[in-house]
PDB file of N, CA and C in Angstrom:
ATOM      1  N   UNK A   1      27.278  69.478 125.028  1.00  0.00           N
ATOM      2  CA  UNK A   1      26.074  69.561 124.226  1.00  0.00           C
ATOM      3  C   UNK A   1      26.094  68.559 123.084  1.00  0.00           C
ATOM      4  N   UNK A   2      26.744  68.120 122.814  1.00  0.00           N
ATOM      5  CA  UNK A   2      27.348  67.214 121.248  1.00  0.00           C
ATOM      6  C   UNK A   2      27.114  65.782 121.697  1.00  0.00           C
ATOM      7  N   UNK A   3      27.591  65.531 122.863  1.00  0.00           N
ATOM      8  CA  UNK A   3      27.282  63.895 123.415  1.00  0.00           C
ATOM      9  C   UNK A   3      25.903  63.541 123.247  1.00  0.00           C
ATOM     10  N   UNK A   4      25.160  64.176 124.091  1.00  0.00           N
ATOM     11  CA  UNK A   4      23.477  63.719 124.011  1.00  0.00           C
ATOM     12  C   UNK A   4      23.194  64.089 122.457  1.00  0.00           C
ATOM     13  N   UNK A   5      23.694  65.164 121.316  1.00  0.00           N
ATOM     14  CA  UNK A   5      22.962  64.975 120.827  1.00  0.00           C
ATOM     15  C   UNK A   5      23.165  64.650 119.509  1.00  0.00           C
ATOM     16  N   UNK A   6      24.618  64.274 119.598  1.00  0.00           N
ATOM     17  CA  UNK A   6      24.951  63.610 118.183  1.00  0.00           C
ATOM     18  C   UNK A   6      26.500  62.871 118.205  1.00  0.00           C
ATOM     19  N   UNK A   7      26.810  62.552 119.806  1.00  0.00           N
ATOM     20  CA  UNK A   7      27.964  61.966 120.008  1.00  0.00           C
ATOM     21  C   UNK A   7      28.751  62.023 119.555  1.00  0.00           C
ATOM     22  N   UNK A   8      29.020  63.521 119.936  1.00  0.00           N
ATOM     23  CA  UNK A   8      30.872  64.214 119.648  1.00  0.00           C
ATOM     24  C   UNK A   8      30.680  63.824 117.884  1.00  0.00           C
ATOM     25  N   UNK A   9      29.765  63.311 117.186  1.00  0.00           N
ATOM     26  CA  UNK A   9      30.167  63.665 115.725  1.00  0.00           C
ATOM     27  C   UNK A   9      29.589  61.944 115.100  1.00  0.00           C
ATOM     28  N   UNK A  10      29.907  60.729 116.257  1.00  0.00           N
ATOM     29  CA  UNK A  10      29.902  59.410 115.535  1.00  0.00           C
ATOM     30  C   UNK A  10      28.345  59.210 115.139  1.00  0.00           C
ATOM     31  N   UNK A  11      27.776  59.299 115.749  1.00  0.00           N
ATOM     32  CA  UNK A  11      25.599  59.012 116.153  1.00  0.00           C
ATOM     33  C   UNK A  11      25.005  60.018 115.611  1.00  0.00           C
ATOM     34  N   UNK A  12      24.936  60.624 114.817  1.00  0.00           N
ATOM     35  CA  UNK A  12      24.464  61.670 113.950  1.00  0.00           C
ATOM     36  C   UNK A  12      23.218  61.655 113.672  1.00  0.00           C
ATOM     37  N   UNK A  13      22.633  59.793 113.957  1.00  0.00           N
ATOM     38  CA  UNK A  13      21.364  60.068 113.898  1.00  0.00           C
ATOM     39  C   UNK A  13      20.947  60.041 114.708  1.00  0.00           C
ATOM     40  N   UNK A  14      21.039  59.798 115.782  1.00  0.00           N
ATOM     41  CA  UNK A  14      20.808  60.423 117.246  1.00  0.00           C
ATOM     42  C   UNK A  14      19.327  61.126 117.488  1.00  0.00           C
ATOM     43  N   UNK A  15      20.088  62.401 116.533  1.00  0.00           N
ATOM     44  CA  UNK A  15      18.796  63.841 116.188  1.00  0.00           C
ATOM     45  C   UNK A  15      17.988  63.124 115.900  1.00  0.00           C
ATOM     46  N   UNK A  16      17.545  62.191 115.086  1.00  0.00           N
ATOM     47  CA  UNK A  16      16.013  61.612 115.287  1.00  0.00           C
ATOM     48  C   UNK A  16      15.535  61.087 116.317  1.00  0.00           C
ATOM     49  N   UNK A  17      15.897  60.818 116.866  1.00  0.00           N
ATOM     50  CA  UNK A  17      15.461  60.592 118.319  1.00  0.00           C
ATOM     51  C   UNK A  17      15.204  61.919 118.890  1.00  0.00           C
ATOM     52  N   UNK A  18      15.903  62.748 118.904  1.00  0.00           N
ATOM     53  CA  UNK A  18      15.306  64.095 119.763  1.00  0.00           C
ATOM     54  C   UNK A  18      13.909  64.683 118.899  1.00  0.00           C
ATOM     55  N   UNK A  19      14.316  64.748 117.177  1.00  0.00           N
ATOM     56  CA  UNK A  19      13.049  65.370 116.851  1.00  0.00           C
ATOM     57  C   UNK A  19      11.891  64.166 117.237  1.00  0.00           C
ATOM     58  N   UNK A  20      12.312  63.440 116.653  1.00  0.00           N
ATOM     59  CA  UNK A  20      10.545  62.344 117.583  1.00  0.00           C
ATOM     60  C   UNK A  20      10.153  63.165 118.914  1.00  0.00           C
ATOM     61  N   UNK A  21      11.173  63.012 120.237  1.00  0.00           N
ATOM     62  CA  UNK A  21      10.950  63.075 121.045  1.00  0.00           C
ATOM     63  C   UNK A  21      10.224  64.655 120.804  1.00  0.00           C
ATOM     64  N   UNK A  22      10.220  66.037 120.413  1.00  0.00           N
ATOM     65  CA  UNK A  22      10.100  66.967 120.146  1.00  0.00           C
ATOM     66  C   UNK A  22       8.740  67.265 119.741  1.00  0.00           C
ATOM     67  N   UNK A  23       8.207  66.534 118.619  1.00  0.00           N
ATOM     68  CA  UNK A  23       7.772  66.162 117.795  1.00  0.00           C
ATOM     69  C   UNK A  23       6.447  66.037 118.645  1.00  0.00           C
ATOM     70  N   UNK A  24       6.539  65.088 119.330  1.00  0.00           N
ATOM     71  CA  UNK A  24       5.299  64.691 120.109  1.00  0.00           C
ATOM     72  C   UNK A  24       5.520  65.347 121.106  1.00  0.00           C
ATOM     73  N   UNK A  25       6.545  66.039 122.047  1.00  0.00           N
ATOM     74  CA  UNK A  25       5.937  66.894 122.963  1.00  0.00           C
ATOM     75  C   UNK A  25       5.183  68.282 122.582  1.00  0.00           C
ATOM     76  N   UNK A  26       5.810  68.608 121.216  1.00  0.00           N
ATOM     77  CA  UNK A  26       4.906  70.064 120.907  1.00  0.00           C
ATOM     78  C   UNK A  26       3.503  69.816 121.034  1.00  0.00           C
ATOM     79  N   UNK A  27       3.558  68.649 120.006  1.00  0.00           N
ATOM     80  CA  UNK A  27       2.288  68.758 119.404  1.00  0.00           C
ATOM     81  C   UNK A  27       1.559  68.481 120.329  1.00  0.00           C
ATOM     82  N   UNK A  28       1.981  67.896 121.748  1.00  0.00           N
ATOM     83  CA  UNK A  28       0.765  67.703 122.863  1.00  0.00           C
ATOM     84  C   UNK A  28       0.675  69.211 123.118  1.00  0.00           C
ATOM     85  N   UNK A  29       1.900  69.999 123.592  1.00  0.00           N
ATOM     86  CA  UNK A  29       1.663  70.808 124.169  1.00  0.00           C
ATOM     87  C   UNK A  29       1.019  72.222 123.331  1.00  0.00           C
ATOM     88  N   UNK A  30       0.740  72.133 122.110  1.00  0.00           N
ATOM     89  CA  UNK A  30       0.259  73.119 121.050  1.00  0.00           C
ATOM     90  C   UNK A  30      -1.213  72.679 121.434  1.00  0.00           C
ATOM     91  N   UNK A  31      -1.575  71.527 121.174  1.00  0.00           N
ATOM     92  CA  UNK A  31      -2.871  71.245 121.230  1.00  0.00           C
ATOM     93  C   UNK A  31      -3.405  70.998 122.074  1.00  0.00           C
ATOM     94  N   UNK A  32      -2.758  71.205 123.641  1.00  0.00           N
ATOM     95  CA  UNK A  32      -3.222  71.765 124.626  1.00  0.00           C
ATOM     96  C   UNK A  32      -3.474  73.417 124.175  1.00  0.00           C
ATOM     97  N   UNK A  33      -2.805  74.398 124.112  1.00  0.00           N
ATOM     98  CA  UNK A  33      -2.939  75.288 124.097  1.00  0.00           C
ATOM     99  C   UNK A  33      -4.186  75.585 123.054  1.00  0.00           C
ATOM    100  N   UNK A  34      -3.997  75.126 121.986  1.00  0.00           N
ATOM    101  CA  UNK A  34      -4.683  75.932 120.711  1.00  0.00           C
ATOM    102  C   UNK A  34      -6.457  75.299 120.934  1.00  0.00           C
ATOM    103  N   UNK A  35      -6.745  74.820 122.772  1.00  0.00           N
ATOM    104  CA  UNK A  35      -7.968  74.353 122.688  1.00  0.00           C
ATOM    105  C   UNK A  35      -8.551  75.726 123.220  1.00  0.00           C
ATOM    106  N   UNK A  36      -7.884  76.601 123.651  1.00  0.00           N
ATOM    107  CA  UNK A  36      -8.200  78.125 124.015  1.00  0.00           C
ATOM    108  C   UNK A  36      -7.783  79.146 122.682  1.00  0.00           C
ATOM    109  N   UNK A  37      -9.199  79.502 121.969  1.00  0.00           N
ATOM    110  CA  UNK A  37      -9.102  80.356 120.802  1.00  0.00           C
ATOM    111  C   UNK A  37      -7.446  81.329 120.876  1.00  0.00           C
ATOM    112  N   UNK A  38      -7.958  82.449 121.561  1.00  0.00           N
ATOM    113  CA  UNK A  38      -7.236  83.302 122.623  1.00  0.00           C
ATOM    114  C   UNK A  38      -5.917  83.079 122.120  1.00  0.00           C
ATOM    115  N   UNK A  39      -5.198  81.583 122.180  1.00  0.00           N
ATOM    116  CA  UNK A  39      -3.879  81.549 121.830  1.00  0.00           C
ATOM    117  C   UNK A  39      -3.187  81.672 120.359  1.00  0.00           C
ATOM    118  N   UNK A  40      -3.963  81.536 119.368  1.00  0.00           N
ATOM    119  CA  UNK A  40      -3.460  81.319 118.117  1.00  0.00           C
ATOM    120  C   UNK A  40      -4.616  82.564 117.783  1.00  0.00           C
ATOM    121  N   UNK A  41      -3.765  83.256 116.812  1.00  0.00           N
ATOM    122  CA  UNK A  41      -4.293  84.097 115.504  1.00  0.00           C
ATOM    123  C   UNK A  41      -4.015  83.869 114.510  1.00  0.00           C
ATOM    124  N   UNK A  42      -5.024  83.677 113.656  1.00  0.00           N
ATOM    125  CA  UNK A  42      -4.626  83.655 112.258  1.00  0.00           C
ATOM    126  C   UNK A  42      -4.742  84.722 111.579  1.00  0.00           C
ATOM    127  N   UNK A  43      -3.747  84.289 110.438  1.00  0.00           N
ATOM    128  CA  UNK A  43      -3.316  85.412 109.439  1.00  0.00           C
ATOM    129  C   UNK A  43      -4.030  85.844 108.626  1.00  0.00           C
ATOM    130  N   UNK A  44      -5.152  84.836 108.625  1.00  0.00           N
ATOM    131  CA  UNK A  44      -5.665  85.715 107.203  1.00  0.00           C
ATOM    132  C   UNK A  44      -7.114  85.195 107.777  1.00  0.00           C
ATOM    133  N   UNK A  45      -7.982  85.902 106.668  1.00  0.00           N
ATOM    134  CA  UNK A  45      -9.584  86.307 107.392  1.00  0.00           C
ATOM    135  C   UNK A  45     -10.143  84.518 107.009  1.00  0.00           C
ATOM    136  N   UNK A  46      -9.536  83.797 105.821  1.00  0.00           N
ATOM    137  CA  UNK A  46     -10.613  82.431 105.570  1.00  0.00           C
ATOM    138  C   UNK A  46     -10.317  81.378 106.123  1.00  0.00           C
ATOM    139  N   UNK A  47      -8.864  81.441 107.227  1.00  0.00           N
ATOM    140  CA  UNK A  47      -8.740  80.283 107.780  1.00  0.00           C
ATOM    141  C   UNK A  47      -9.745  79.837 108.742  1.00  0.00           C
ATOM    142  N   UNK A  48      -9.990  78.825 108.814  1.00  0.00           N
ATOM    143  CA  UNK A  48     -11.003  78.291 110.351  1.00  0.00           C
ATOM    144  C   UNK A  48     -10.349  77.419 111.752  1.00  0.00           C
ATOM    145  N   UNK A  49     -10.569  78.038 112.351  1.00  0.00           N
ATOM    146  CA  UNK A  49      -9.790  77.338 113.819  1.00  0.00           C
ATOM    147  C   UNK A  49      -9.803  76.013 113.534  1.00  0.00           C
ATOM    148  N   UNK A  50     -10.217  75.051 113.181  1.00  0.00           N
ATOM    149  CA  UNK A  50     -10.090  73.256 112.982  1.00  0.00           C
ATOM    150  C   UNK A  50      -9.275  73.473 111.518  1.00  0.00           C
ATOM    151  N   UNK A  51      -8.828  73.874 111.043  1.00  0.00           N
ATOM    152  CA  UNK A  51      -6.957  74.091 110.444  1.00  0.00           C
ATOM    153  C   UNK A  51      -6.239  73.603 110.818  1.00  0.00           C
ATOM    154  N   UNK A  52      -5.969  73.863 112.037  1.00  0.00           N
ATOM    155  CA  UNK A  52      -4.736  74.234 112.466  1.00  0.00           C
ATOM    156  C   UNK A  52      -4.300  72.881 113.533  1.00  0.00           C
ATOM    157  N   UNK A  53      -2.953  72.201 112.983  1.00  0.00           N
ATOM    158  CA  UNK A  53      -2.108  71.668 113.430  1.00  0.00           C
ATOM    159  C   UNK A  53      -1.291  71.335 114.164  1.00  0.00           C
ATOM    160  N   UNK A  54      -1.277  70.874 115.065  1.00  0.00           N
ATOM    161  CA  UNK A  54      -0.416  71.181 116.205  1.00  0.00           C
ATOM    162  C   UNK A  54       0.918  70.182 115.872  1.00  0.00           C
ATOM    163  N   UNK A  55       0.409  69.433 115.277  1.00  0.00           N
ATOM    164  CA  UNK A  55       1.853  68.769 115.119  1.00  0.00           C
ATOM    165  C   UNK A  55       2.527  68.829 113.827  1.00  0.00           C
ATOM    166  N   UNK A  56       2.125  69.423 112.900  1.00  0.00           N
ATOM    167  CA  UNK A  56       2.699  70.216 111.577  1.00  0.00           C
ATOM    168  C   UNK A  56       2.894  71.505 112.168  1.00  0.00           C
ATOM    169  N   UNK A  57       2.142  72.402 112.993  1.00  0.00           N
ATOM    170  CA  UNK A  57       3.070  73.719 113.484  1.00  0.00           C
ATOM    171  C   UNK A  57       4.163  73.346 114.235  1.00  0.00           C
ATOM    172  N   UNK A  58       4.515  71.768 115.096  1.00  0.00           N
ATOM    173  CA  UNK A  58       6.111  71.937 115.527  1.00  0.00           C
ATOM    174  C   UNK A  58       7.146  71.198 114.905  1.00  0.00           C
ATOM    175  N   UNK A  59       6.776  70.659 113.439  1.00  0.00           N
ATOM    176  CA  UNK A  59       7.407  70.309 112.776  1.00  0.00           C
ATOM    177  C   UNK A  59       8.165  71.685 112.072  1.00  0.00           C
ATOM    178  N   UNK A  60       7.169  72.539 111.702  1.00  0.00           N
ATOM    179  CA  UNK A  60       7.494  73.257 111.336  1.00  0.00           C
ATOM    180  C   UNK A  60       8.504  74.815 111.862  1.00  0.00           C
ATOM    181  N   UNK A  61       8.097  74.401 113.239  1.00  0.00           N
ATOM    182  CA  UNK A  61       9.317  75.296 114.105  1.00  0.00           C
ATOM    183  C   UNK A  61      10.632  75.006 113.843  1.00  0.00           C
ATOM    184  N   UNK A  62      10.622  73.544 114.149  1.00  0.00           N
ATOM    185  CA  UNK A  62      11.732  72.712 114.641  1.00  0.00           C
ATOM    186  C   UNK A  62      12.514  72.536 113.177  1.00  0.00           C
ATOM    187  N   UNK A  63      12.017  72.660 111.726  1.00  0.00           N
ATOM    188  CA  UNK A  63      12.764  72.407 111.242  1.00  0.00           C
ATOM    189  C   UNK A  63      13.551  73.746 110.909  1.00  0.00           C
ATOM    190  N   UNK A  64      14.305  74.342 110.770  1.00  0.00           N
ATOM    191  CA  UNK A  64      14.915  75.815 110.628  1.00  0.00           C
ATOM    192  C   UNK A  64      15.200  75.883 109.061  1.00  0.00           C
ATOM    193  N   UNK A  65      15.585  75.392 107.975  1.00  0.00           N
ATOM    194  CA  UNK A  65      15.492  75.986 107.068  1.00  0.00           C
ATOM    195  C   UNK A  65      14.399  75.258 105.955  1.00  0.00           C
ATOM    196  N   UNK A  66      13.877  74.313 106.399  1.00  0.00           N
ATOM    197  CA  UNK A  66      12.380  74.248 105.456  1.00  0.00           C
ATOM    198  C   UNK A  66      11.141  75.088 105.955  1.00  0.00           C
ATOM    199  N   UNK A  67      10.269  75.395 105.531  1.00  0.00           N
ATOM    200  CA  UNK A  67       9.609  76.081 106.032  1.00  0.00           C
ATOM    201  C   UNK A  67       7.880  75.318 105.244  1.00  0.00           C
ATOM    202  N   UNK A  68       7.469  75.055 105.787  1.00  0.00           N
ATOM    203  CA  UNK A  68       5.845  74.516 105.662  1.00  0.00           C
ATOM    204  C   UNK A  68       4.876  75.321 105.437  1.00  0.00           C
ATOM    205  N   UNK A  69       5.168  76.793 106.030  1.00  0.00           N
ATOM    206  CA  UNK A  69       4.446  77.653 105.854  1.00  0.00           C
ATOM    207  C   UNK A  69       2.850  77.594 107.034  1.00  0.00           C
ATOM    208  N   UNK A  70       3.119  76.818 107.936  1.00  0.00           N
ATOM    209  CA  UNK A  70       1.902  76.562 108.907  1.00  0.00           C
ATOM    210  C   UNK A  70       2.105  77.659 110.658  1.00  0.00           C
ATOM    211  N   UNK A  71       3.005  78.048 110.303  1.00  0.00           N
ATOM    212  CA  UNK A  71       3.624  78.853 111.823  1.00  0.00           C
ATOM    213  C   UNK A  71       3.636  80.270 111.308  1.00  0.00           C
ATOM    214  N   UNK A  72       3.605  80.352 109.653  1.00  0.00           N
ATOM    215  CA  UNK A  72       3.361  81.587 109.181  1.00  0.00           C
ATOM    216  C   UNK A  72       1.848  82.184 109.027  1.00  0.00           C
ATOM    217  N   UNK A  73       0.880  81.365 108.883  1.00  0.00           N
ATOM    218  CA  UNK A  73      -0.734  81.402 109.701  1.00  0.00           C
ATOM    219  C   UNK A  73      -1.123  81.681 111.039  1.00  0.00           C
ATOM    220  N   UNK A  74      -0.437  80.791 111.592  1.00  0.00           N
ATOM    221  CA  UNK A  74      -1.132  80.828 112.869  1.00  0.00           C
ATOM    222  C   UNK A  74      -0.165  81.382 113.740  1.00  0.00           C
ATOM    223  N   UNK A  75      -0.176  82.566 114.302  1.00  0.00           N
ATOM    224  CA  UNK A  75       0.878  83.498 115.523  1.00  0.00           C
ATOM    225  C   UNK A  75       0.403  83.539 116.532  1.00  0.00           C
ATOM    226  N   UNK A  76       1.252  82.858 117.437  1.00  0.00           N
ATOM    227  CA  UNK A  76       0.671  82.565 118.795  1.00  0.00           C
ATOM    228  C   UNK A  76       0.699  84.022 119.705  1.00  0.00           C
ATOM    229  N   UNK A  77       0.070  84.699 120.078  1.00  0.00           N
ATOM    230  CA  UNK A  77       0.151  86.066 120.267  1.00  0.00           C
ATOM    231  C   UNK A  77       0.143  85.853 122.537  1.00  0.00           C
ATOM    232  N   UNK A  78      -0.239  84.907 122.934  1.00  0.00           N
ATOM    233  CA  UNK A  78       0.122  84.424 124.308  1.00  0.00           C
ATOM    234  C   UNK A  78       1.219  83.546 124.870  1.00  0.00           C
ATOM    235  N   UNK A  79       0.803  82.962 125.883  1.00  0.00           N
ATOM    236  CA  UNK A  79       1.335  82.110 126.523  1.00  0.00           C
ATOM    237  C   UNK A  79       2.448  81.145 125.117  1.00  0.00           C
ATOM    238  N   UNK A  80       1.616  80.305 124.126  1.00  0.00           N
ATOM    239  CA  UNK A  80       2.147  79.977 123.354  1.00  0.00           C
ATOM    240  C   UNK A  80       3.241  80.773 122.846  1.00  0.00           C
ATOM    241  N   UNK A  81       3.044  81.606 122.645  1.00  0.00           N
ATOM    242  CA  UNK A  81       4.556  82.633 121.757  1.00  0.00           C
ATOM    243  C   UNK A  81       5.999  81.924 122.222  1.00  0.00           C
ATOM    244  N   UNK A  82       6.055  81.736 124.176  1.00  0.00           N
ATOM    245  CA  UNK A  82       7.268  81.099 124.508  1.00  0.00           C
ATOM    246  C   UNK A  82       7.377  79.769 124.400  1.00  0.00           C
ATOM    247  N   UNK A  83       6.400  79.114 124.007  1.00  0.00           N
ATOM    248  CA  UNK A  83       6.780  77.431 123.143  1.00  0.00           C
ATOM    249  C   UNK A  83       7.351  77.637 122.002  1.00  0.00           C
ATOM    250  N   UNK A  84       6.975  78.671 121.667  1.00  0.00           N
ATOM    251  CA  UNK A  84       6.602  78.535 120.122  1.00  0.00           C
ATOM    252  C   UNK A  84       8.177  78.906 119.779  1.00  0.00           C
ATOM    253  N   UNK A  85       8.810  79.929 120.130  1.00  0.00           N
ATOM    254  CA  UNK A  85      10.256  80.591 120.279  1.00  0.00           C
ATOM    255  C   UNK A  85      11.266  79.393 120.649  1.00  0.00           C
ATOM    256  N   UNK A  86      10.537  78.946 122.058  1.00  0.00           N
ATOM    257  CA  UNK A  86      11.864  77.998 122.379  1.00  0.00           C
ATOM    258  C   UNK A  86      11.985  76.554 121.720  1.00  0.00           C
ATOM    259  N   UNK A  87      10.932  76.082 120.433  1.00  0.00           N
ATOM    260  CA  UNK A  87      10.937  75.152 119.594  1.00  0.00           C
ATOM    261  C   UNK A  87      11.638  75.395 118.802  1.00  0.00           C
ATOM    262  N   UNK A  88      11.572  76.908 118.332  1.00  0.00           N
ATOM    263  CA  UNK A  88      12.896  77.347 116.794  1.00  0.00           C
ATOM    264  C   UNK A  88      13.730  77.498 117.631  1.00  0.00           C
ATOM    265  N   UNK A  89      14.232  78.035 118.420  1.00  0.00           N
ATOM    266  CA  UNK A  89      15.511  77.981 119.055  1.00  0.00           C
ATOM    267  C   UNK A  89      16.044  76.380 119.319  1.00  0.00           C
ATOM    268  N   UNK A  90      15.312  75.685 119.717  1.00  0.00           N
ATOM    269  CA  UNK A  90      15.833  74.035 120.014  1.00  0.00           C
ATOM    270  C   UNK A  90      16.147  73.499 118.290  1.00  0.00           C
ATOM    271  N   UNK A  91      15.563  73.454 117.487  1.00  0.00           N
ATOM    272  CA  UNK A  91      15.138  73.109 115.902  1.00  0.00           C
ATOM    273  C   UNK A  91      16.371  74.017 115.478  1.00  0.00           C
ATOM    274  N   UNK A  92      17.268  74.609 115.700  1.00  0.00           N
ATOM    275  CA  UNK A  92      18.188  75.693 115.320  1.00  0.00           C
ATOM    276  C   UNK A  92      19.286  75.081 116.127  1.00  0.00           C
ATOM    277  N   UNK A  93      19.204  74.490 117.342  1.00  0.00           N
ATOM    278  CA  UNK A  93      20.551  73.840 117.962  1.00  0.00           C
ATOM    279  C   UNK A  93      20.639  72.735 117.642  1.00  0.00           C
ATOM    280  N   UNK A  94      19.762  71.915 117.455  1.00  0.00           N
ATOM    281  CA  UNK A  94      20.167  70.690 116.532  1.00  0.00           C
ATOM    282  C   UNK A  94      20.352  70.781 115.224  1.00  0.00           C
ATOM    283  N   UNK A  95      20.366  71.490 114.688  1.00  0.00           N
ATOM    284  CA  UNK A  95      20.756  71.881 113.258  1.00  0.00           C
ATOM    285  C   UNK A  95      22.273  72.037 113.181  1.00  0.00           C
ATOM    286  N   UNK A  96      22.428  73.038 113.863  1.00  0.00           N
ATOM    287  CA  UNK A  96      23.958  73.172 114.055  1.00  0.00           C
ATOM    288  C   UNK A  96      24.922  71.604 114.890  1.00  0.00           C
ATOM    289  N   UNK A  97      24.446  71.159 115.787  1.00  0.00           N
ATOM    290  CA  UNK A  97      25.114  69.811 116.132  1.00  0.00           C
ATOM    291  C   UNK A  97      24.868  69.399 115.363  1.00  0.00           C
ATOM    292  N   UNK A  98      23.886  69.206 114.128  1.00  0.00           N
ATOM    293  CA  UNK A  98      24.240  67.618 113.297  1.00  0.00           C
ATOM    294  C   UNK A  98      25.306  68.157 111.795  1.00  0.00           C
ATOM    295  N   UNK A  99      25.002  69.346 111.155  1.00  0.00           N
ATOM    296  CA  UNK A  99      25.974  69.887 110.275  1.00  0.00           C
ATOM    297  C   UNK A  99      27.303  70.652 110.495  1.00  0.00           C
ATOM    298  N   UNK A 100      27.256  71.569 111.670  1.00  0.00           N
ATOM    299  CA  UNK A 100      28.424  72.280 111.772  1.00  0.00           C
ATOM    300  C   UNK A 100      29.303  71.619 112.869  1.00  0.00           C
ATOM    301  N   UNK A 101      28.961  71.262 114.135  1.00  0.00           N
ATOM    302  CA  UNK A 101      29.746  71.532 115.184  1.00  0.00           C
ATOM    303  C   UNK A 101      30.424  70.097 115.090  1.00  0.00           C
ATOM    304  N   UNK A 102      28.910  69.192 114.562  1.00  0.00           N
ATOM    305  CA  UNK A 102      29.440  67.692 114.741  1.00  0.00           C
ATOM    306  C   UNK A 102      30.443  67.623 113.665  1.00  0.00           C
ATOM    307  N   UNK A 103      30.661  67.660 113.013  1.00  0.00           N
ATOM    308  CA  UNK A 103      31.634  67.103 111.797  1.00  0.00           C
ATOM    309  C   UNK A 103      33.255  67.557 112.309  1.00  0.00           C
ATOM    310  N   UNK A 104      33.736  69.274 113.211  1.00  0.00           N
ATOM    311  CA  UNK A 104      34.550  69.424 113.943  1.00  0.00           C
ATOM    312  C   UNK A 104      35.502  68.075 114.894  1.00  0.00           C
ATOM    313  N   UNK A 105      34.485  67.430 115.447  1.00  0.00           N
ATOM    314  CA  UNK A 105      34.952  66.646 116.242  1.00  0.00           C
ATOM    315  C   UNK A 105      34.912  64.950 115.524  1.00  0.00           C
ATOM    316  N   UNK A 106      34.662  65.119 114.316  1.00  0.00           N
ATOM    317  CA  UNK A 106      34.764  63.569 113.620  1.00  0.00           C
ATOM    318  C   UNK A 106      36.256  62.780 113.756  1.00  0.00           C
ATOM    319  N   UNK A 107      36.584  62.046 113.737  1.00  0.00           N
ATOM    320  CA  UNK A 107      37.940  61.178 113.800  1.00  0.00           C
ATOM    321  C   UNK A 107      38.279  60.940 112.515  1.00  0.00           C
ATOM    322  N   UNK A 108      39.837  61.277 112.176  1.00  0.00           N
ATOM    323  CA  UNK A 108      39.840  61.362 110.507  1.00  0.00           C
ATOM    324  C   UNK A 108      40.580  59.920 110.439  1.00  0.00           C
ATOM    325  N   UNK A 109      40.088  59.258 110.109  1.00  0.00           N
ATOM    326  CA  UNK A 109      40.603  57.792 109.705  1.00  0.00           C
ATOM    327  C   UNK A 109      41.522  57.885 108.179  1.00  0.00           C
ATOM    328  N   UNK A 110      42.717  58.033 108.676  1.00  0.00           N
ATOM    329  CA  UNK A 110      43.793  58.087 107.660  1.00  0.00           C
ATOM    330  C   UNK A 110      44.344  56.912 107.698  1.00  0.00           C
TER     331      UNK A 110
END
């Protein structure tokens, strides 16, 4: 898991390349979805359906401890719910390869 995505520890920036890549697949695939009302609810009574973001809601999945506050509006209550899950779950494994797991396998140049 570490090779593709942050090479055992050396390519760290790597992860930008996946969130790009990420980045633009949500947001196609959100704004496919969010062209059917049906998929997104919002949270509160004054938002208006042309709000809503598709590519600030998978920024905002994907990043795990900033929070934008745009995924906390809009709850995908369908089909979307399992994008929507397996974006924080992906946004949560690259988190951990670029701070925890990668630095394990760094080469200590003594």
């Amino acid at each position: 898991m570490l090779n593709p995505t942050v090479g055992c520890g050396y390519r760290s920036l790597r992860i930008l390349w996946w969130l790009g890549f990420l980045v633009v697949a949500g947001g196609w695939i959100f704004r496919c979805l969010s062209r059917d009302p049906d998929n997104f609810a919002k949270m509160r009574a004054d938002l208006k359906p042309e709000w809503f973001d598709p590519w600030l809601y998978t920024i905002d999945l994907l990043l795990p401890v900033v929070s934008l506050n745009h995924s906390q509006l809009w709850v995908p209550p369908g089909p979307a719910k399992w994008f929507a899950l397996g974006f924080t779950l992906v946004g949560w494994v690259l988190a951990l390869c670029l701070r925890g797991v990668g630095r394990l396998f760094k080469r200590d140049d003594r």
